[in-house]
Protein backbone atom coordinates (compact mmCIF):
# COMPACT_ATOMS: atom_id res chain seq x y z
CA UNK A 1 -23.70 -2.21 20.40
CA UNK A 2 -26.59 -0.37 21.91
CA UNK A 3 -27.53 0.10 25.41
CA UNK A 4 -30.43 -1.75 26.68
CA UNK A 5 -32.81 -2.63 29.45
CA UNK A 6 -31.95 -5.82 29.79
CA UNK A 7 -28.83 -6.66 30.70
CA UNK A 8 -28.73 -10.60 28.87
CA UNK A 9 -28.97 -8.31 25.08
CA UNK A 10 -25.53 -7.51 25.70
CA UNK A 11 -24.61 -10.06 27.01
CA UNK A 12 -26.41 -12.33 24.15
CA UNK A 13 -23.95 -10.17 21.48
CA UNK A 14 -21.05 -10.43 22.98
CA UNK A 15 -20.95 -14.24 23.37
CA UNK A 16 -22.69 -14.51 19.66
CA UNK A 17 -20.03 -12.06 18.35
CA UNK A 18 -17.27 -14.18 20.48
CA UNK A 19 -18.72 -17.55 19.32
CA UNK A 20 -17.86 -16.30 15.78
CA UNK A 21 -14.14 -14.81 16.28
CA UNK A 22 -13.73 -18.09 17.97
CA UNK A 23 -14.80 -19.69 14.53
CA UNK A 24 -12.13 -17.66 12.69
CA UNK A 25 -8.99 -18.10 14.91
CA UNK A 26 -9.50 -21.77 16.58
CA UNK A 27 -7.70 -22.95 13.98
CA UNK A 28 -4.71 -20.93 13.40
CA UNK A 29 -1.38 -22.37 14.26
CA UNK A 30 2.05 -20.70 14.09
CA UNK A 31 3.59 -19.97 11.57
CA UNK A 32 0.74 -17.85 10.09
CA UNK A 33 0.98 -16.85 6.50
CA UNK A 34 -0.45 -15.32 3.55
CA UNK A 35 -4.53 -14.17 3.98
CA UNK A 36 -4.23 -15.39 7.70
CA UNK A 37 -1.91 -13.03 8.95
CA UNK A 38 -4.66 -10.53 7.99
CA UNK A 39 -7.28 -12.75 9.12
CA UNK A 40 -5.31 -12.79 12.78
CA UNK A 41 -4.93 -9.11 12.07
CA UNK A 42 -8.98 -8.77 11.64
CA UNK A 43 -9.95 -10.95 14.91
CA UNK A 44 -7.55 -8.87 17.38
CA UNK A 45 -8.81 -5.26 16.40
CA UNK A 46 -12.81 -6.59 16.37
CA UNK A 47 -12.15 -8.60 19.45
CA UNK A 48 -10.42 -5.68 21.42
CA UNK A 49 -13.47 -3.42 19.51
CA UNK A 50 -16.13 -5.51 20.39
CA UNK A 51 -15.19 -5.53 24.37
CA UNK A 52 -15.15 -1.49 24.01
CA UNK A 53 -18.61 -1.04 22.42
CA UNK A 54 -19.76 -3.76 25.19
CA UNK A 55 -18.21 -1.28 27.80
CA UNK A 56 -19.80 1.38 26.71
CA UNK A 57 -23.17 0.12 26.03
CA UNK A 58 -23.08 -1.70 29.57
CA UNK A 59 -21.91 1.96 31.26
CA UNK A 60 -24.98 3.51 29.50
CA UNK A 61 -27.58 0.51 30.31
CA UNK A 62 -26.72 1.15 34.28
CA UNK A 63 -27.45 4.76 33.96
CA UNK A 64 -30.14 4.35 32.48
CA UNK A 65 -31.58 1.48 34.59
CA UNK A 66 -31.31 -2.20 33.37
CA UNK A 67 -32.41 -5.97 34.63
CA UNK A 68 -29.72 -8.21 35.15
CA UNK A 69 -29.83 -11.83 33.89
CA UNK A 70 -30.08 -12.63 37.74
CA UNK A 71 -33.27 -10.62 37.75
CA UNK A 72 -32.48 -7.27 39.84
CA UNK A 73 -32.03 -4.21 38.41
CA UNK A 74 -28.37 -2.35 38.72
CA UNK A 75 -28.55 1.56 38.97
CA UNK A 76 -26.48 4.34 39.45
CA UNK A 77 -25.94 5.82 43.11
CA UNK A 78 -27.37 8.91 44.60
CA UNK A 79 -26.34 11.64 43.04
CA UNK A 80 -26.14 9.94 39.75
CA UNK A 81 -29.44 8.47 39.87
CA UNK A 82 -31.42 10.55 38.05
CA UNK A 83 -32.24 10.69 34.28
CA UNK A 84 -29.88 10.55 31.78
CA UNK A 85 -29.54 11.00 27.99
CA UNK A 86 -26.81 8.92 26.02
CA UNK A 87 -25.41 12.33 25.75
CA UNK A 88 -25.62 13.63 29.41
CA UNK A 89 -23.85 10.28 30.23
CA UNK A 90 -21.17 10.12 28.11
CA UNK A 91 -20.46 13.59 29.24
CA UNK A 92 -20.71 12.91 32.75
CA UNK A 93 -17.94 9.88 31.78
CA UNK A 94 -15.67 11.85 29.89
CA UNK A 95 -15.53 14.24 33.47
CA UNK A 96 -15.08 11.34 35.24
CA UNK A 97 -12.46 9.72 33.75
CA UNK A 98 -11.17 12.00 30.95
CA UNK A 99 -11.60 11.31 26.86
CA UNK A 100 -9.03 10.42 24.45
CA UNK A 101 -9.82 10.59 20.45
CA UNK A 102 -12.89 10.94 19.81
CA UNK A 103 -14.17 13.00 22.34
CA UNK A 104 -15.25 9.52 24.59
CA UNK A 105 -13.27 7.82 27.52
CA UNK A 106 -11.29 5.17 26.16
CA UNK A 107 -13.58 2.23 26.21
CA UNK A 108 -10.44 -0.13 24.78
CA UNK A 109 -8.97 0.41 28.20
CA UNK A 110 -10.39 -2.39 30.42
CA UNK A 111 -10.57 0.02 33.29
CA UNK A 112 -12.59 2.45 32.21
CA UNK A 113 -16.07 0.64 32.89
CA UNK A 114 -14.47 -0.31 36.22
CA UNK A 115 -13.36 3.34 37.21
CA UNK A 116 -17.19 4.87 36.24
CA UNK A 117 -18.69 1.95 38.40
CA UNK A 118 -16.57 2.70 41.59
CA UNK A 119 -17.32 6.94 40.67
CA UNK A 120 -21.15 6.34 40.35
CA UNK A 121 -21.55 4.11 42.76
CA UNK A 122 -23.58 1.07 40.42
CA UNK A 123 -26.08 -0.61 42.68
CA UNK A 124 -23.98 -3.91 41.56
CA UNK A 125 -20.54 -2.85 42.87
CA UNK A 126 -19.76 -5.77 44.66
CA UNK A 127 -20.24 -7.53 41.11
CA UNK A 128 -18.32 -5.64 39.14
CA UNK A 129 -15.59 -5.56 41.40
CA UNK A 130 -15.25 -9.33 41.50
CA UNK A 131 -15.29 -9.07 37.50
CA UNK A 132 -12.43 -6.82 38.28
CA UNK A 133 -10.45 -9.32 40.29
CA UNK A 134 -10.75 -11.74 38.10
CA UNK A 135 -8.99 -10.01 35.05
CA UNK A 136 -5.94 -11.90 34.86
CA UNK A 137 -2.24 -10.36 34.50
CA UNK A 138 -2.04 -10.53 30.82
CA UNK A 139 -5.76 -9.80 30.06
CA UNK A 140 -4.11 -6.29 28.61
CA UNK A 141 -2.40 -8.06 25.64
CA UNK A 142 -4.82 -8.51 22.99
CA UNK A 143 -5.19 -4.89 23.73
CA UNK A 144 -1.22 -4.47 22.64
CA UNK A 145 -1.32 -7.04 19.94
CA UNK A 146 -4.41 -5.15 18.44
CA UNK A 147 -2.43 -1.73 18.74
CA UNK A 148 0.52 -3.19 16.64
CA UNK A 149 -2.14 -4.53 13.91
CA UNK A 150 -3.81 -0.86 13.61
CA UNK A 151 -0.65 1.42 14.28
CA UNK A 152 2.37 -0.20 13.66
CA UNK A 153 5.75 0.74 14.33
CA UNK A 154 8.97 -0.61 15.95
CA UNK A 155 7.61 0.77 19.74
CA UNK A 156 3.99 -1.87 19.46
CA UNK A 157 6.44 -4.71 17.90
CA UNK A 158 8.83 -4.41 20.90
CA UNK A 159 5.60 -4.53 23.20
CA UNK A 160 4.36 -7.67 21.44
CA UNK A 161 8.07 -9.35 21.74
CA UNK A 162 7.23 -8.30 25.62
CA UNK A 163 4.31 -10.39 25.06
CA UNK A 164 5.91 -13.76 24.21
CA UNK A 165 8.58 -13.45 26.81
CA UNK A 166 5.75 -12.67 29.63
CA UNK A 167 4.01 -16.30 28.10
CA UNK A 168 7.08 -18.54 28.06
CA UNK A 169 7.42 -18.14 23.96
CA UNK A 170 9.89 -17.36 21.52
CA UNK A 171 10.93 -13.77 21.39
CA UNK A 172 12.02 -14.28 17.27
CA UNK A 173 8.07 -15.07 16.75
CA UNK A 174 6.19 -12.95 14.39
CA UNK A 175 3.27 -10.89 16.14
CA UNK A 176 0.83 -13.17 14.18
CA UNK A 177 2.46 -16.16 15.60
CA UNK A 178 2.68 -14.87 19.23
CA UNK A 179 -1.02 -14.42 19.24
CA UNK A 180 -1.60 -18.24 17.32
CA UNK A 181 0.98 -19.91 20.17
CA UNK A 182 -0.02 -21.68 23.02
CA UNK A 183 1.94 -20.58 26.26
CA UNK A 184 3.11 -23.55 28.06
CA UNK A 185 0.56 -25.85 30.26
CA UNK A 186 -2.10 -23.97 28.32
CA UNK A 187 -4.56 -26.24 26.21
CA UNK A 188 -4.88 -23.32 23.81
CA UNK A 189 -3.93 -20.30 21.98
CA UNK A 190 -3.66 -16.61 23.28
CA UNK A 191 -5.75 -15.43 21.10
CA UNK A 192 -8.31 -17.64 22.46
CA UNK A 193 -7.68 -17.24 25.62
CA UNK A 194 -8.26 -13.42 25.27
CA UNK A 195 -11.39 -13.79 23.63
CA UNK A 196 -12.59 -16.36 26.33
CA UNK A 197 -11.73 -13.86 29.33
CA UNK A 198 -13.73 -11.37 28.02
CA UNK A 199 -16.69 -12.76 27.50
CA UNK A 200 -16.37 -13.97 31.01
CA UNK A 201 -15.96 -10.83 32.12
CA UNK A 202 -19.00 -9.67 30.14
CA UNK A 203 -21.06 -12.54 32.02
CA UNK A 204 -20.00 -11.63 35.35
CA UNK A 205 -20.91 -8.22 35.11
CA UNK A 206 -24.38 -8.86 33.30
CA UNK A 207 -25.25 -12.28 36.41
């Protein structure tokens, strides 16, 4: 995902790019076998990906300048507000915050946009910061479930048993089944859920 001047392009991929994850996963219903395991597998990573590259591309936009879909532009504060390359930026992040592999901040971490908002001072503060607030206690897990799928090992299986206890489920459920269940008095499944709060998030920061 690419930075951009206006605010609604990223906006417009994430919810496209959502819409279609959505597509794959709306269906899936415990117990998962066979090619949907890795289909499960597929939608965590690129759902927990595509918020990341959205972070990063959204960090970048505001440095640069961009129009929100409300109509105002959101800029960095003084003494950020000057210009910036994509390089000069993402080194002014890393100092910020730190990197991890890469050589980038971690974008996967769902505070990272937050953090460089508060440190440069974003014209739309007050916005992001209710985006912030509205991040709900387990808005972390697809982040876990997606860690099991790409590195796994008997430390992110224990976290994703975590998981399932923190929603009311089964602790014998399989990690593909955890993310396919429905936690009680909700009308749908986590991984739904996870996708759905972060496009929200996406469309609170870009309003």
């Amino acid at each position: 995902m690419t930075p951009s001047h206006d605010l609604g392009r990223l906006l417009s991929q994430v919810s496209k790019r959502s819409a279609r994850l959505r597509q794959l996963c709306d269906h899936l219903l415990p117990p998962v076998t066979g090619d949907a395991r890795r289909t499960v597998a597929y939608i965590a990573i690129e759902a927990a990906g595509l918020f990341a590259r959205f972070q990063r591309a959204y960090y970048l936009s505001v440095m640069f300048g961009a129009r929100r879909t409300s109509g105002p532009f959101v800029l960095p504060g003084p003494p950020f507000n000057r210009a910036w390359t994509e390089a000069t930026a993402i080194s002014e992040a890393v100092r910020l915050v730190g990197r991890r592999t890469g050589g980038e901040p971690a974008w996967i971490n769902q505070r990272t946009l937050f953090d460089l908002a508060q440190k440069c001072a974003f014209s739309n503060l007050a916005e992001v910061t209710i985006a912030s607030s509205y991040l709900p206690p387990h808005f972390r897990e697809l982040v876990v479930v997606r860690n099991f799928f790409a590195h796994r090992s008997r430390d992110t299986a224990e976290k994703v048993r975590q998981i399932a206890r923190d929603n009311g489920l089964p602790v014998v459920l399989k990690p593909w089944d955890v993310a396919c269940s429905c936690a009680p008095k909700r009308p749908q499944h986590l991984m739904l859920d996870w996708i759905d709060h972060r496009e929200e998030v996406a469309r609170l920061l870009c309003a």
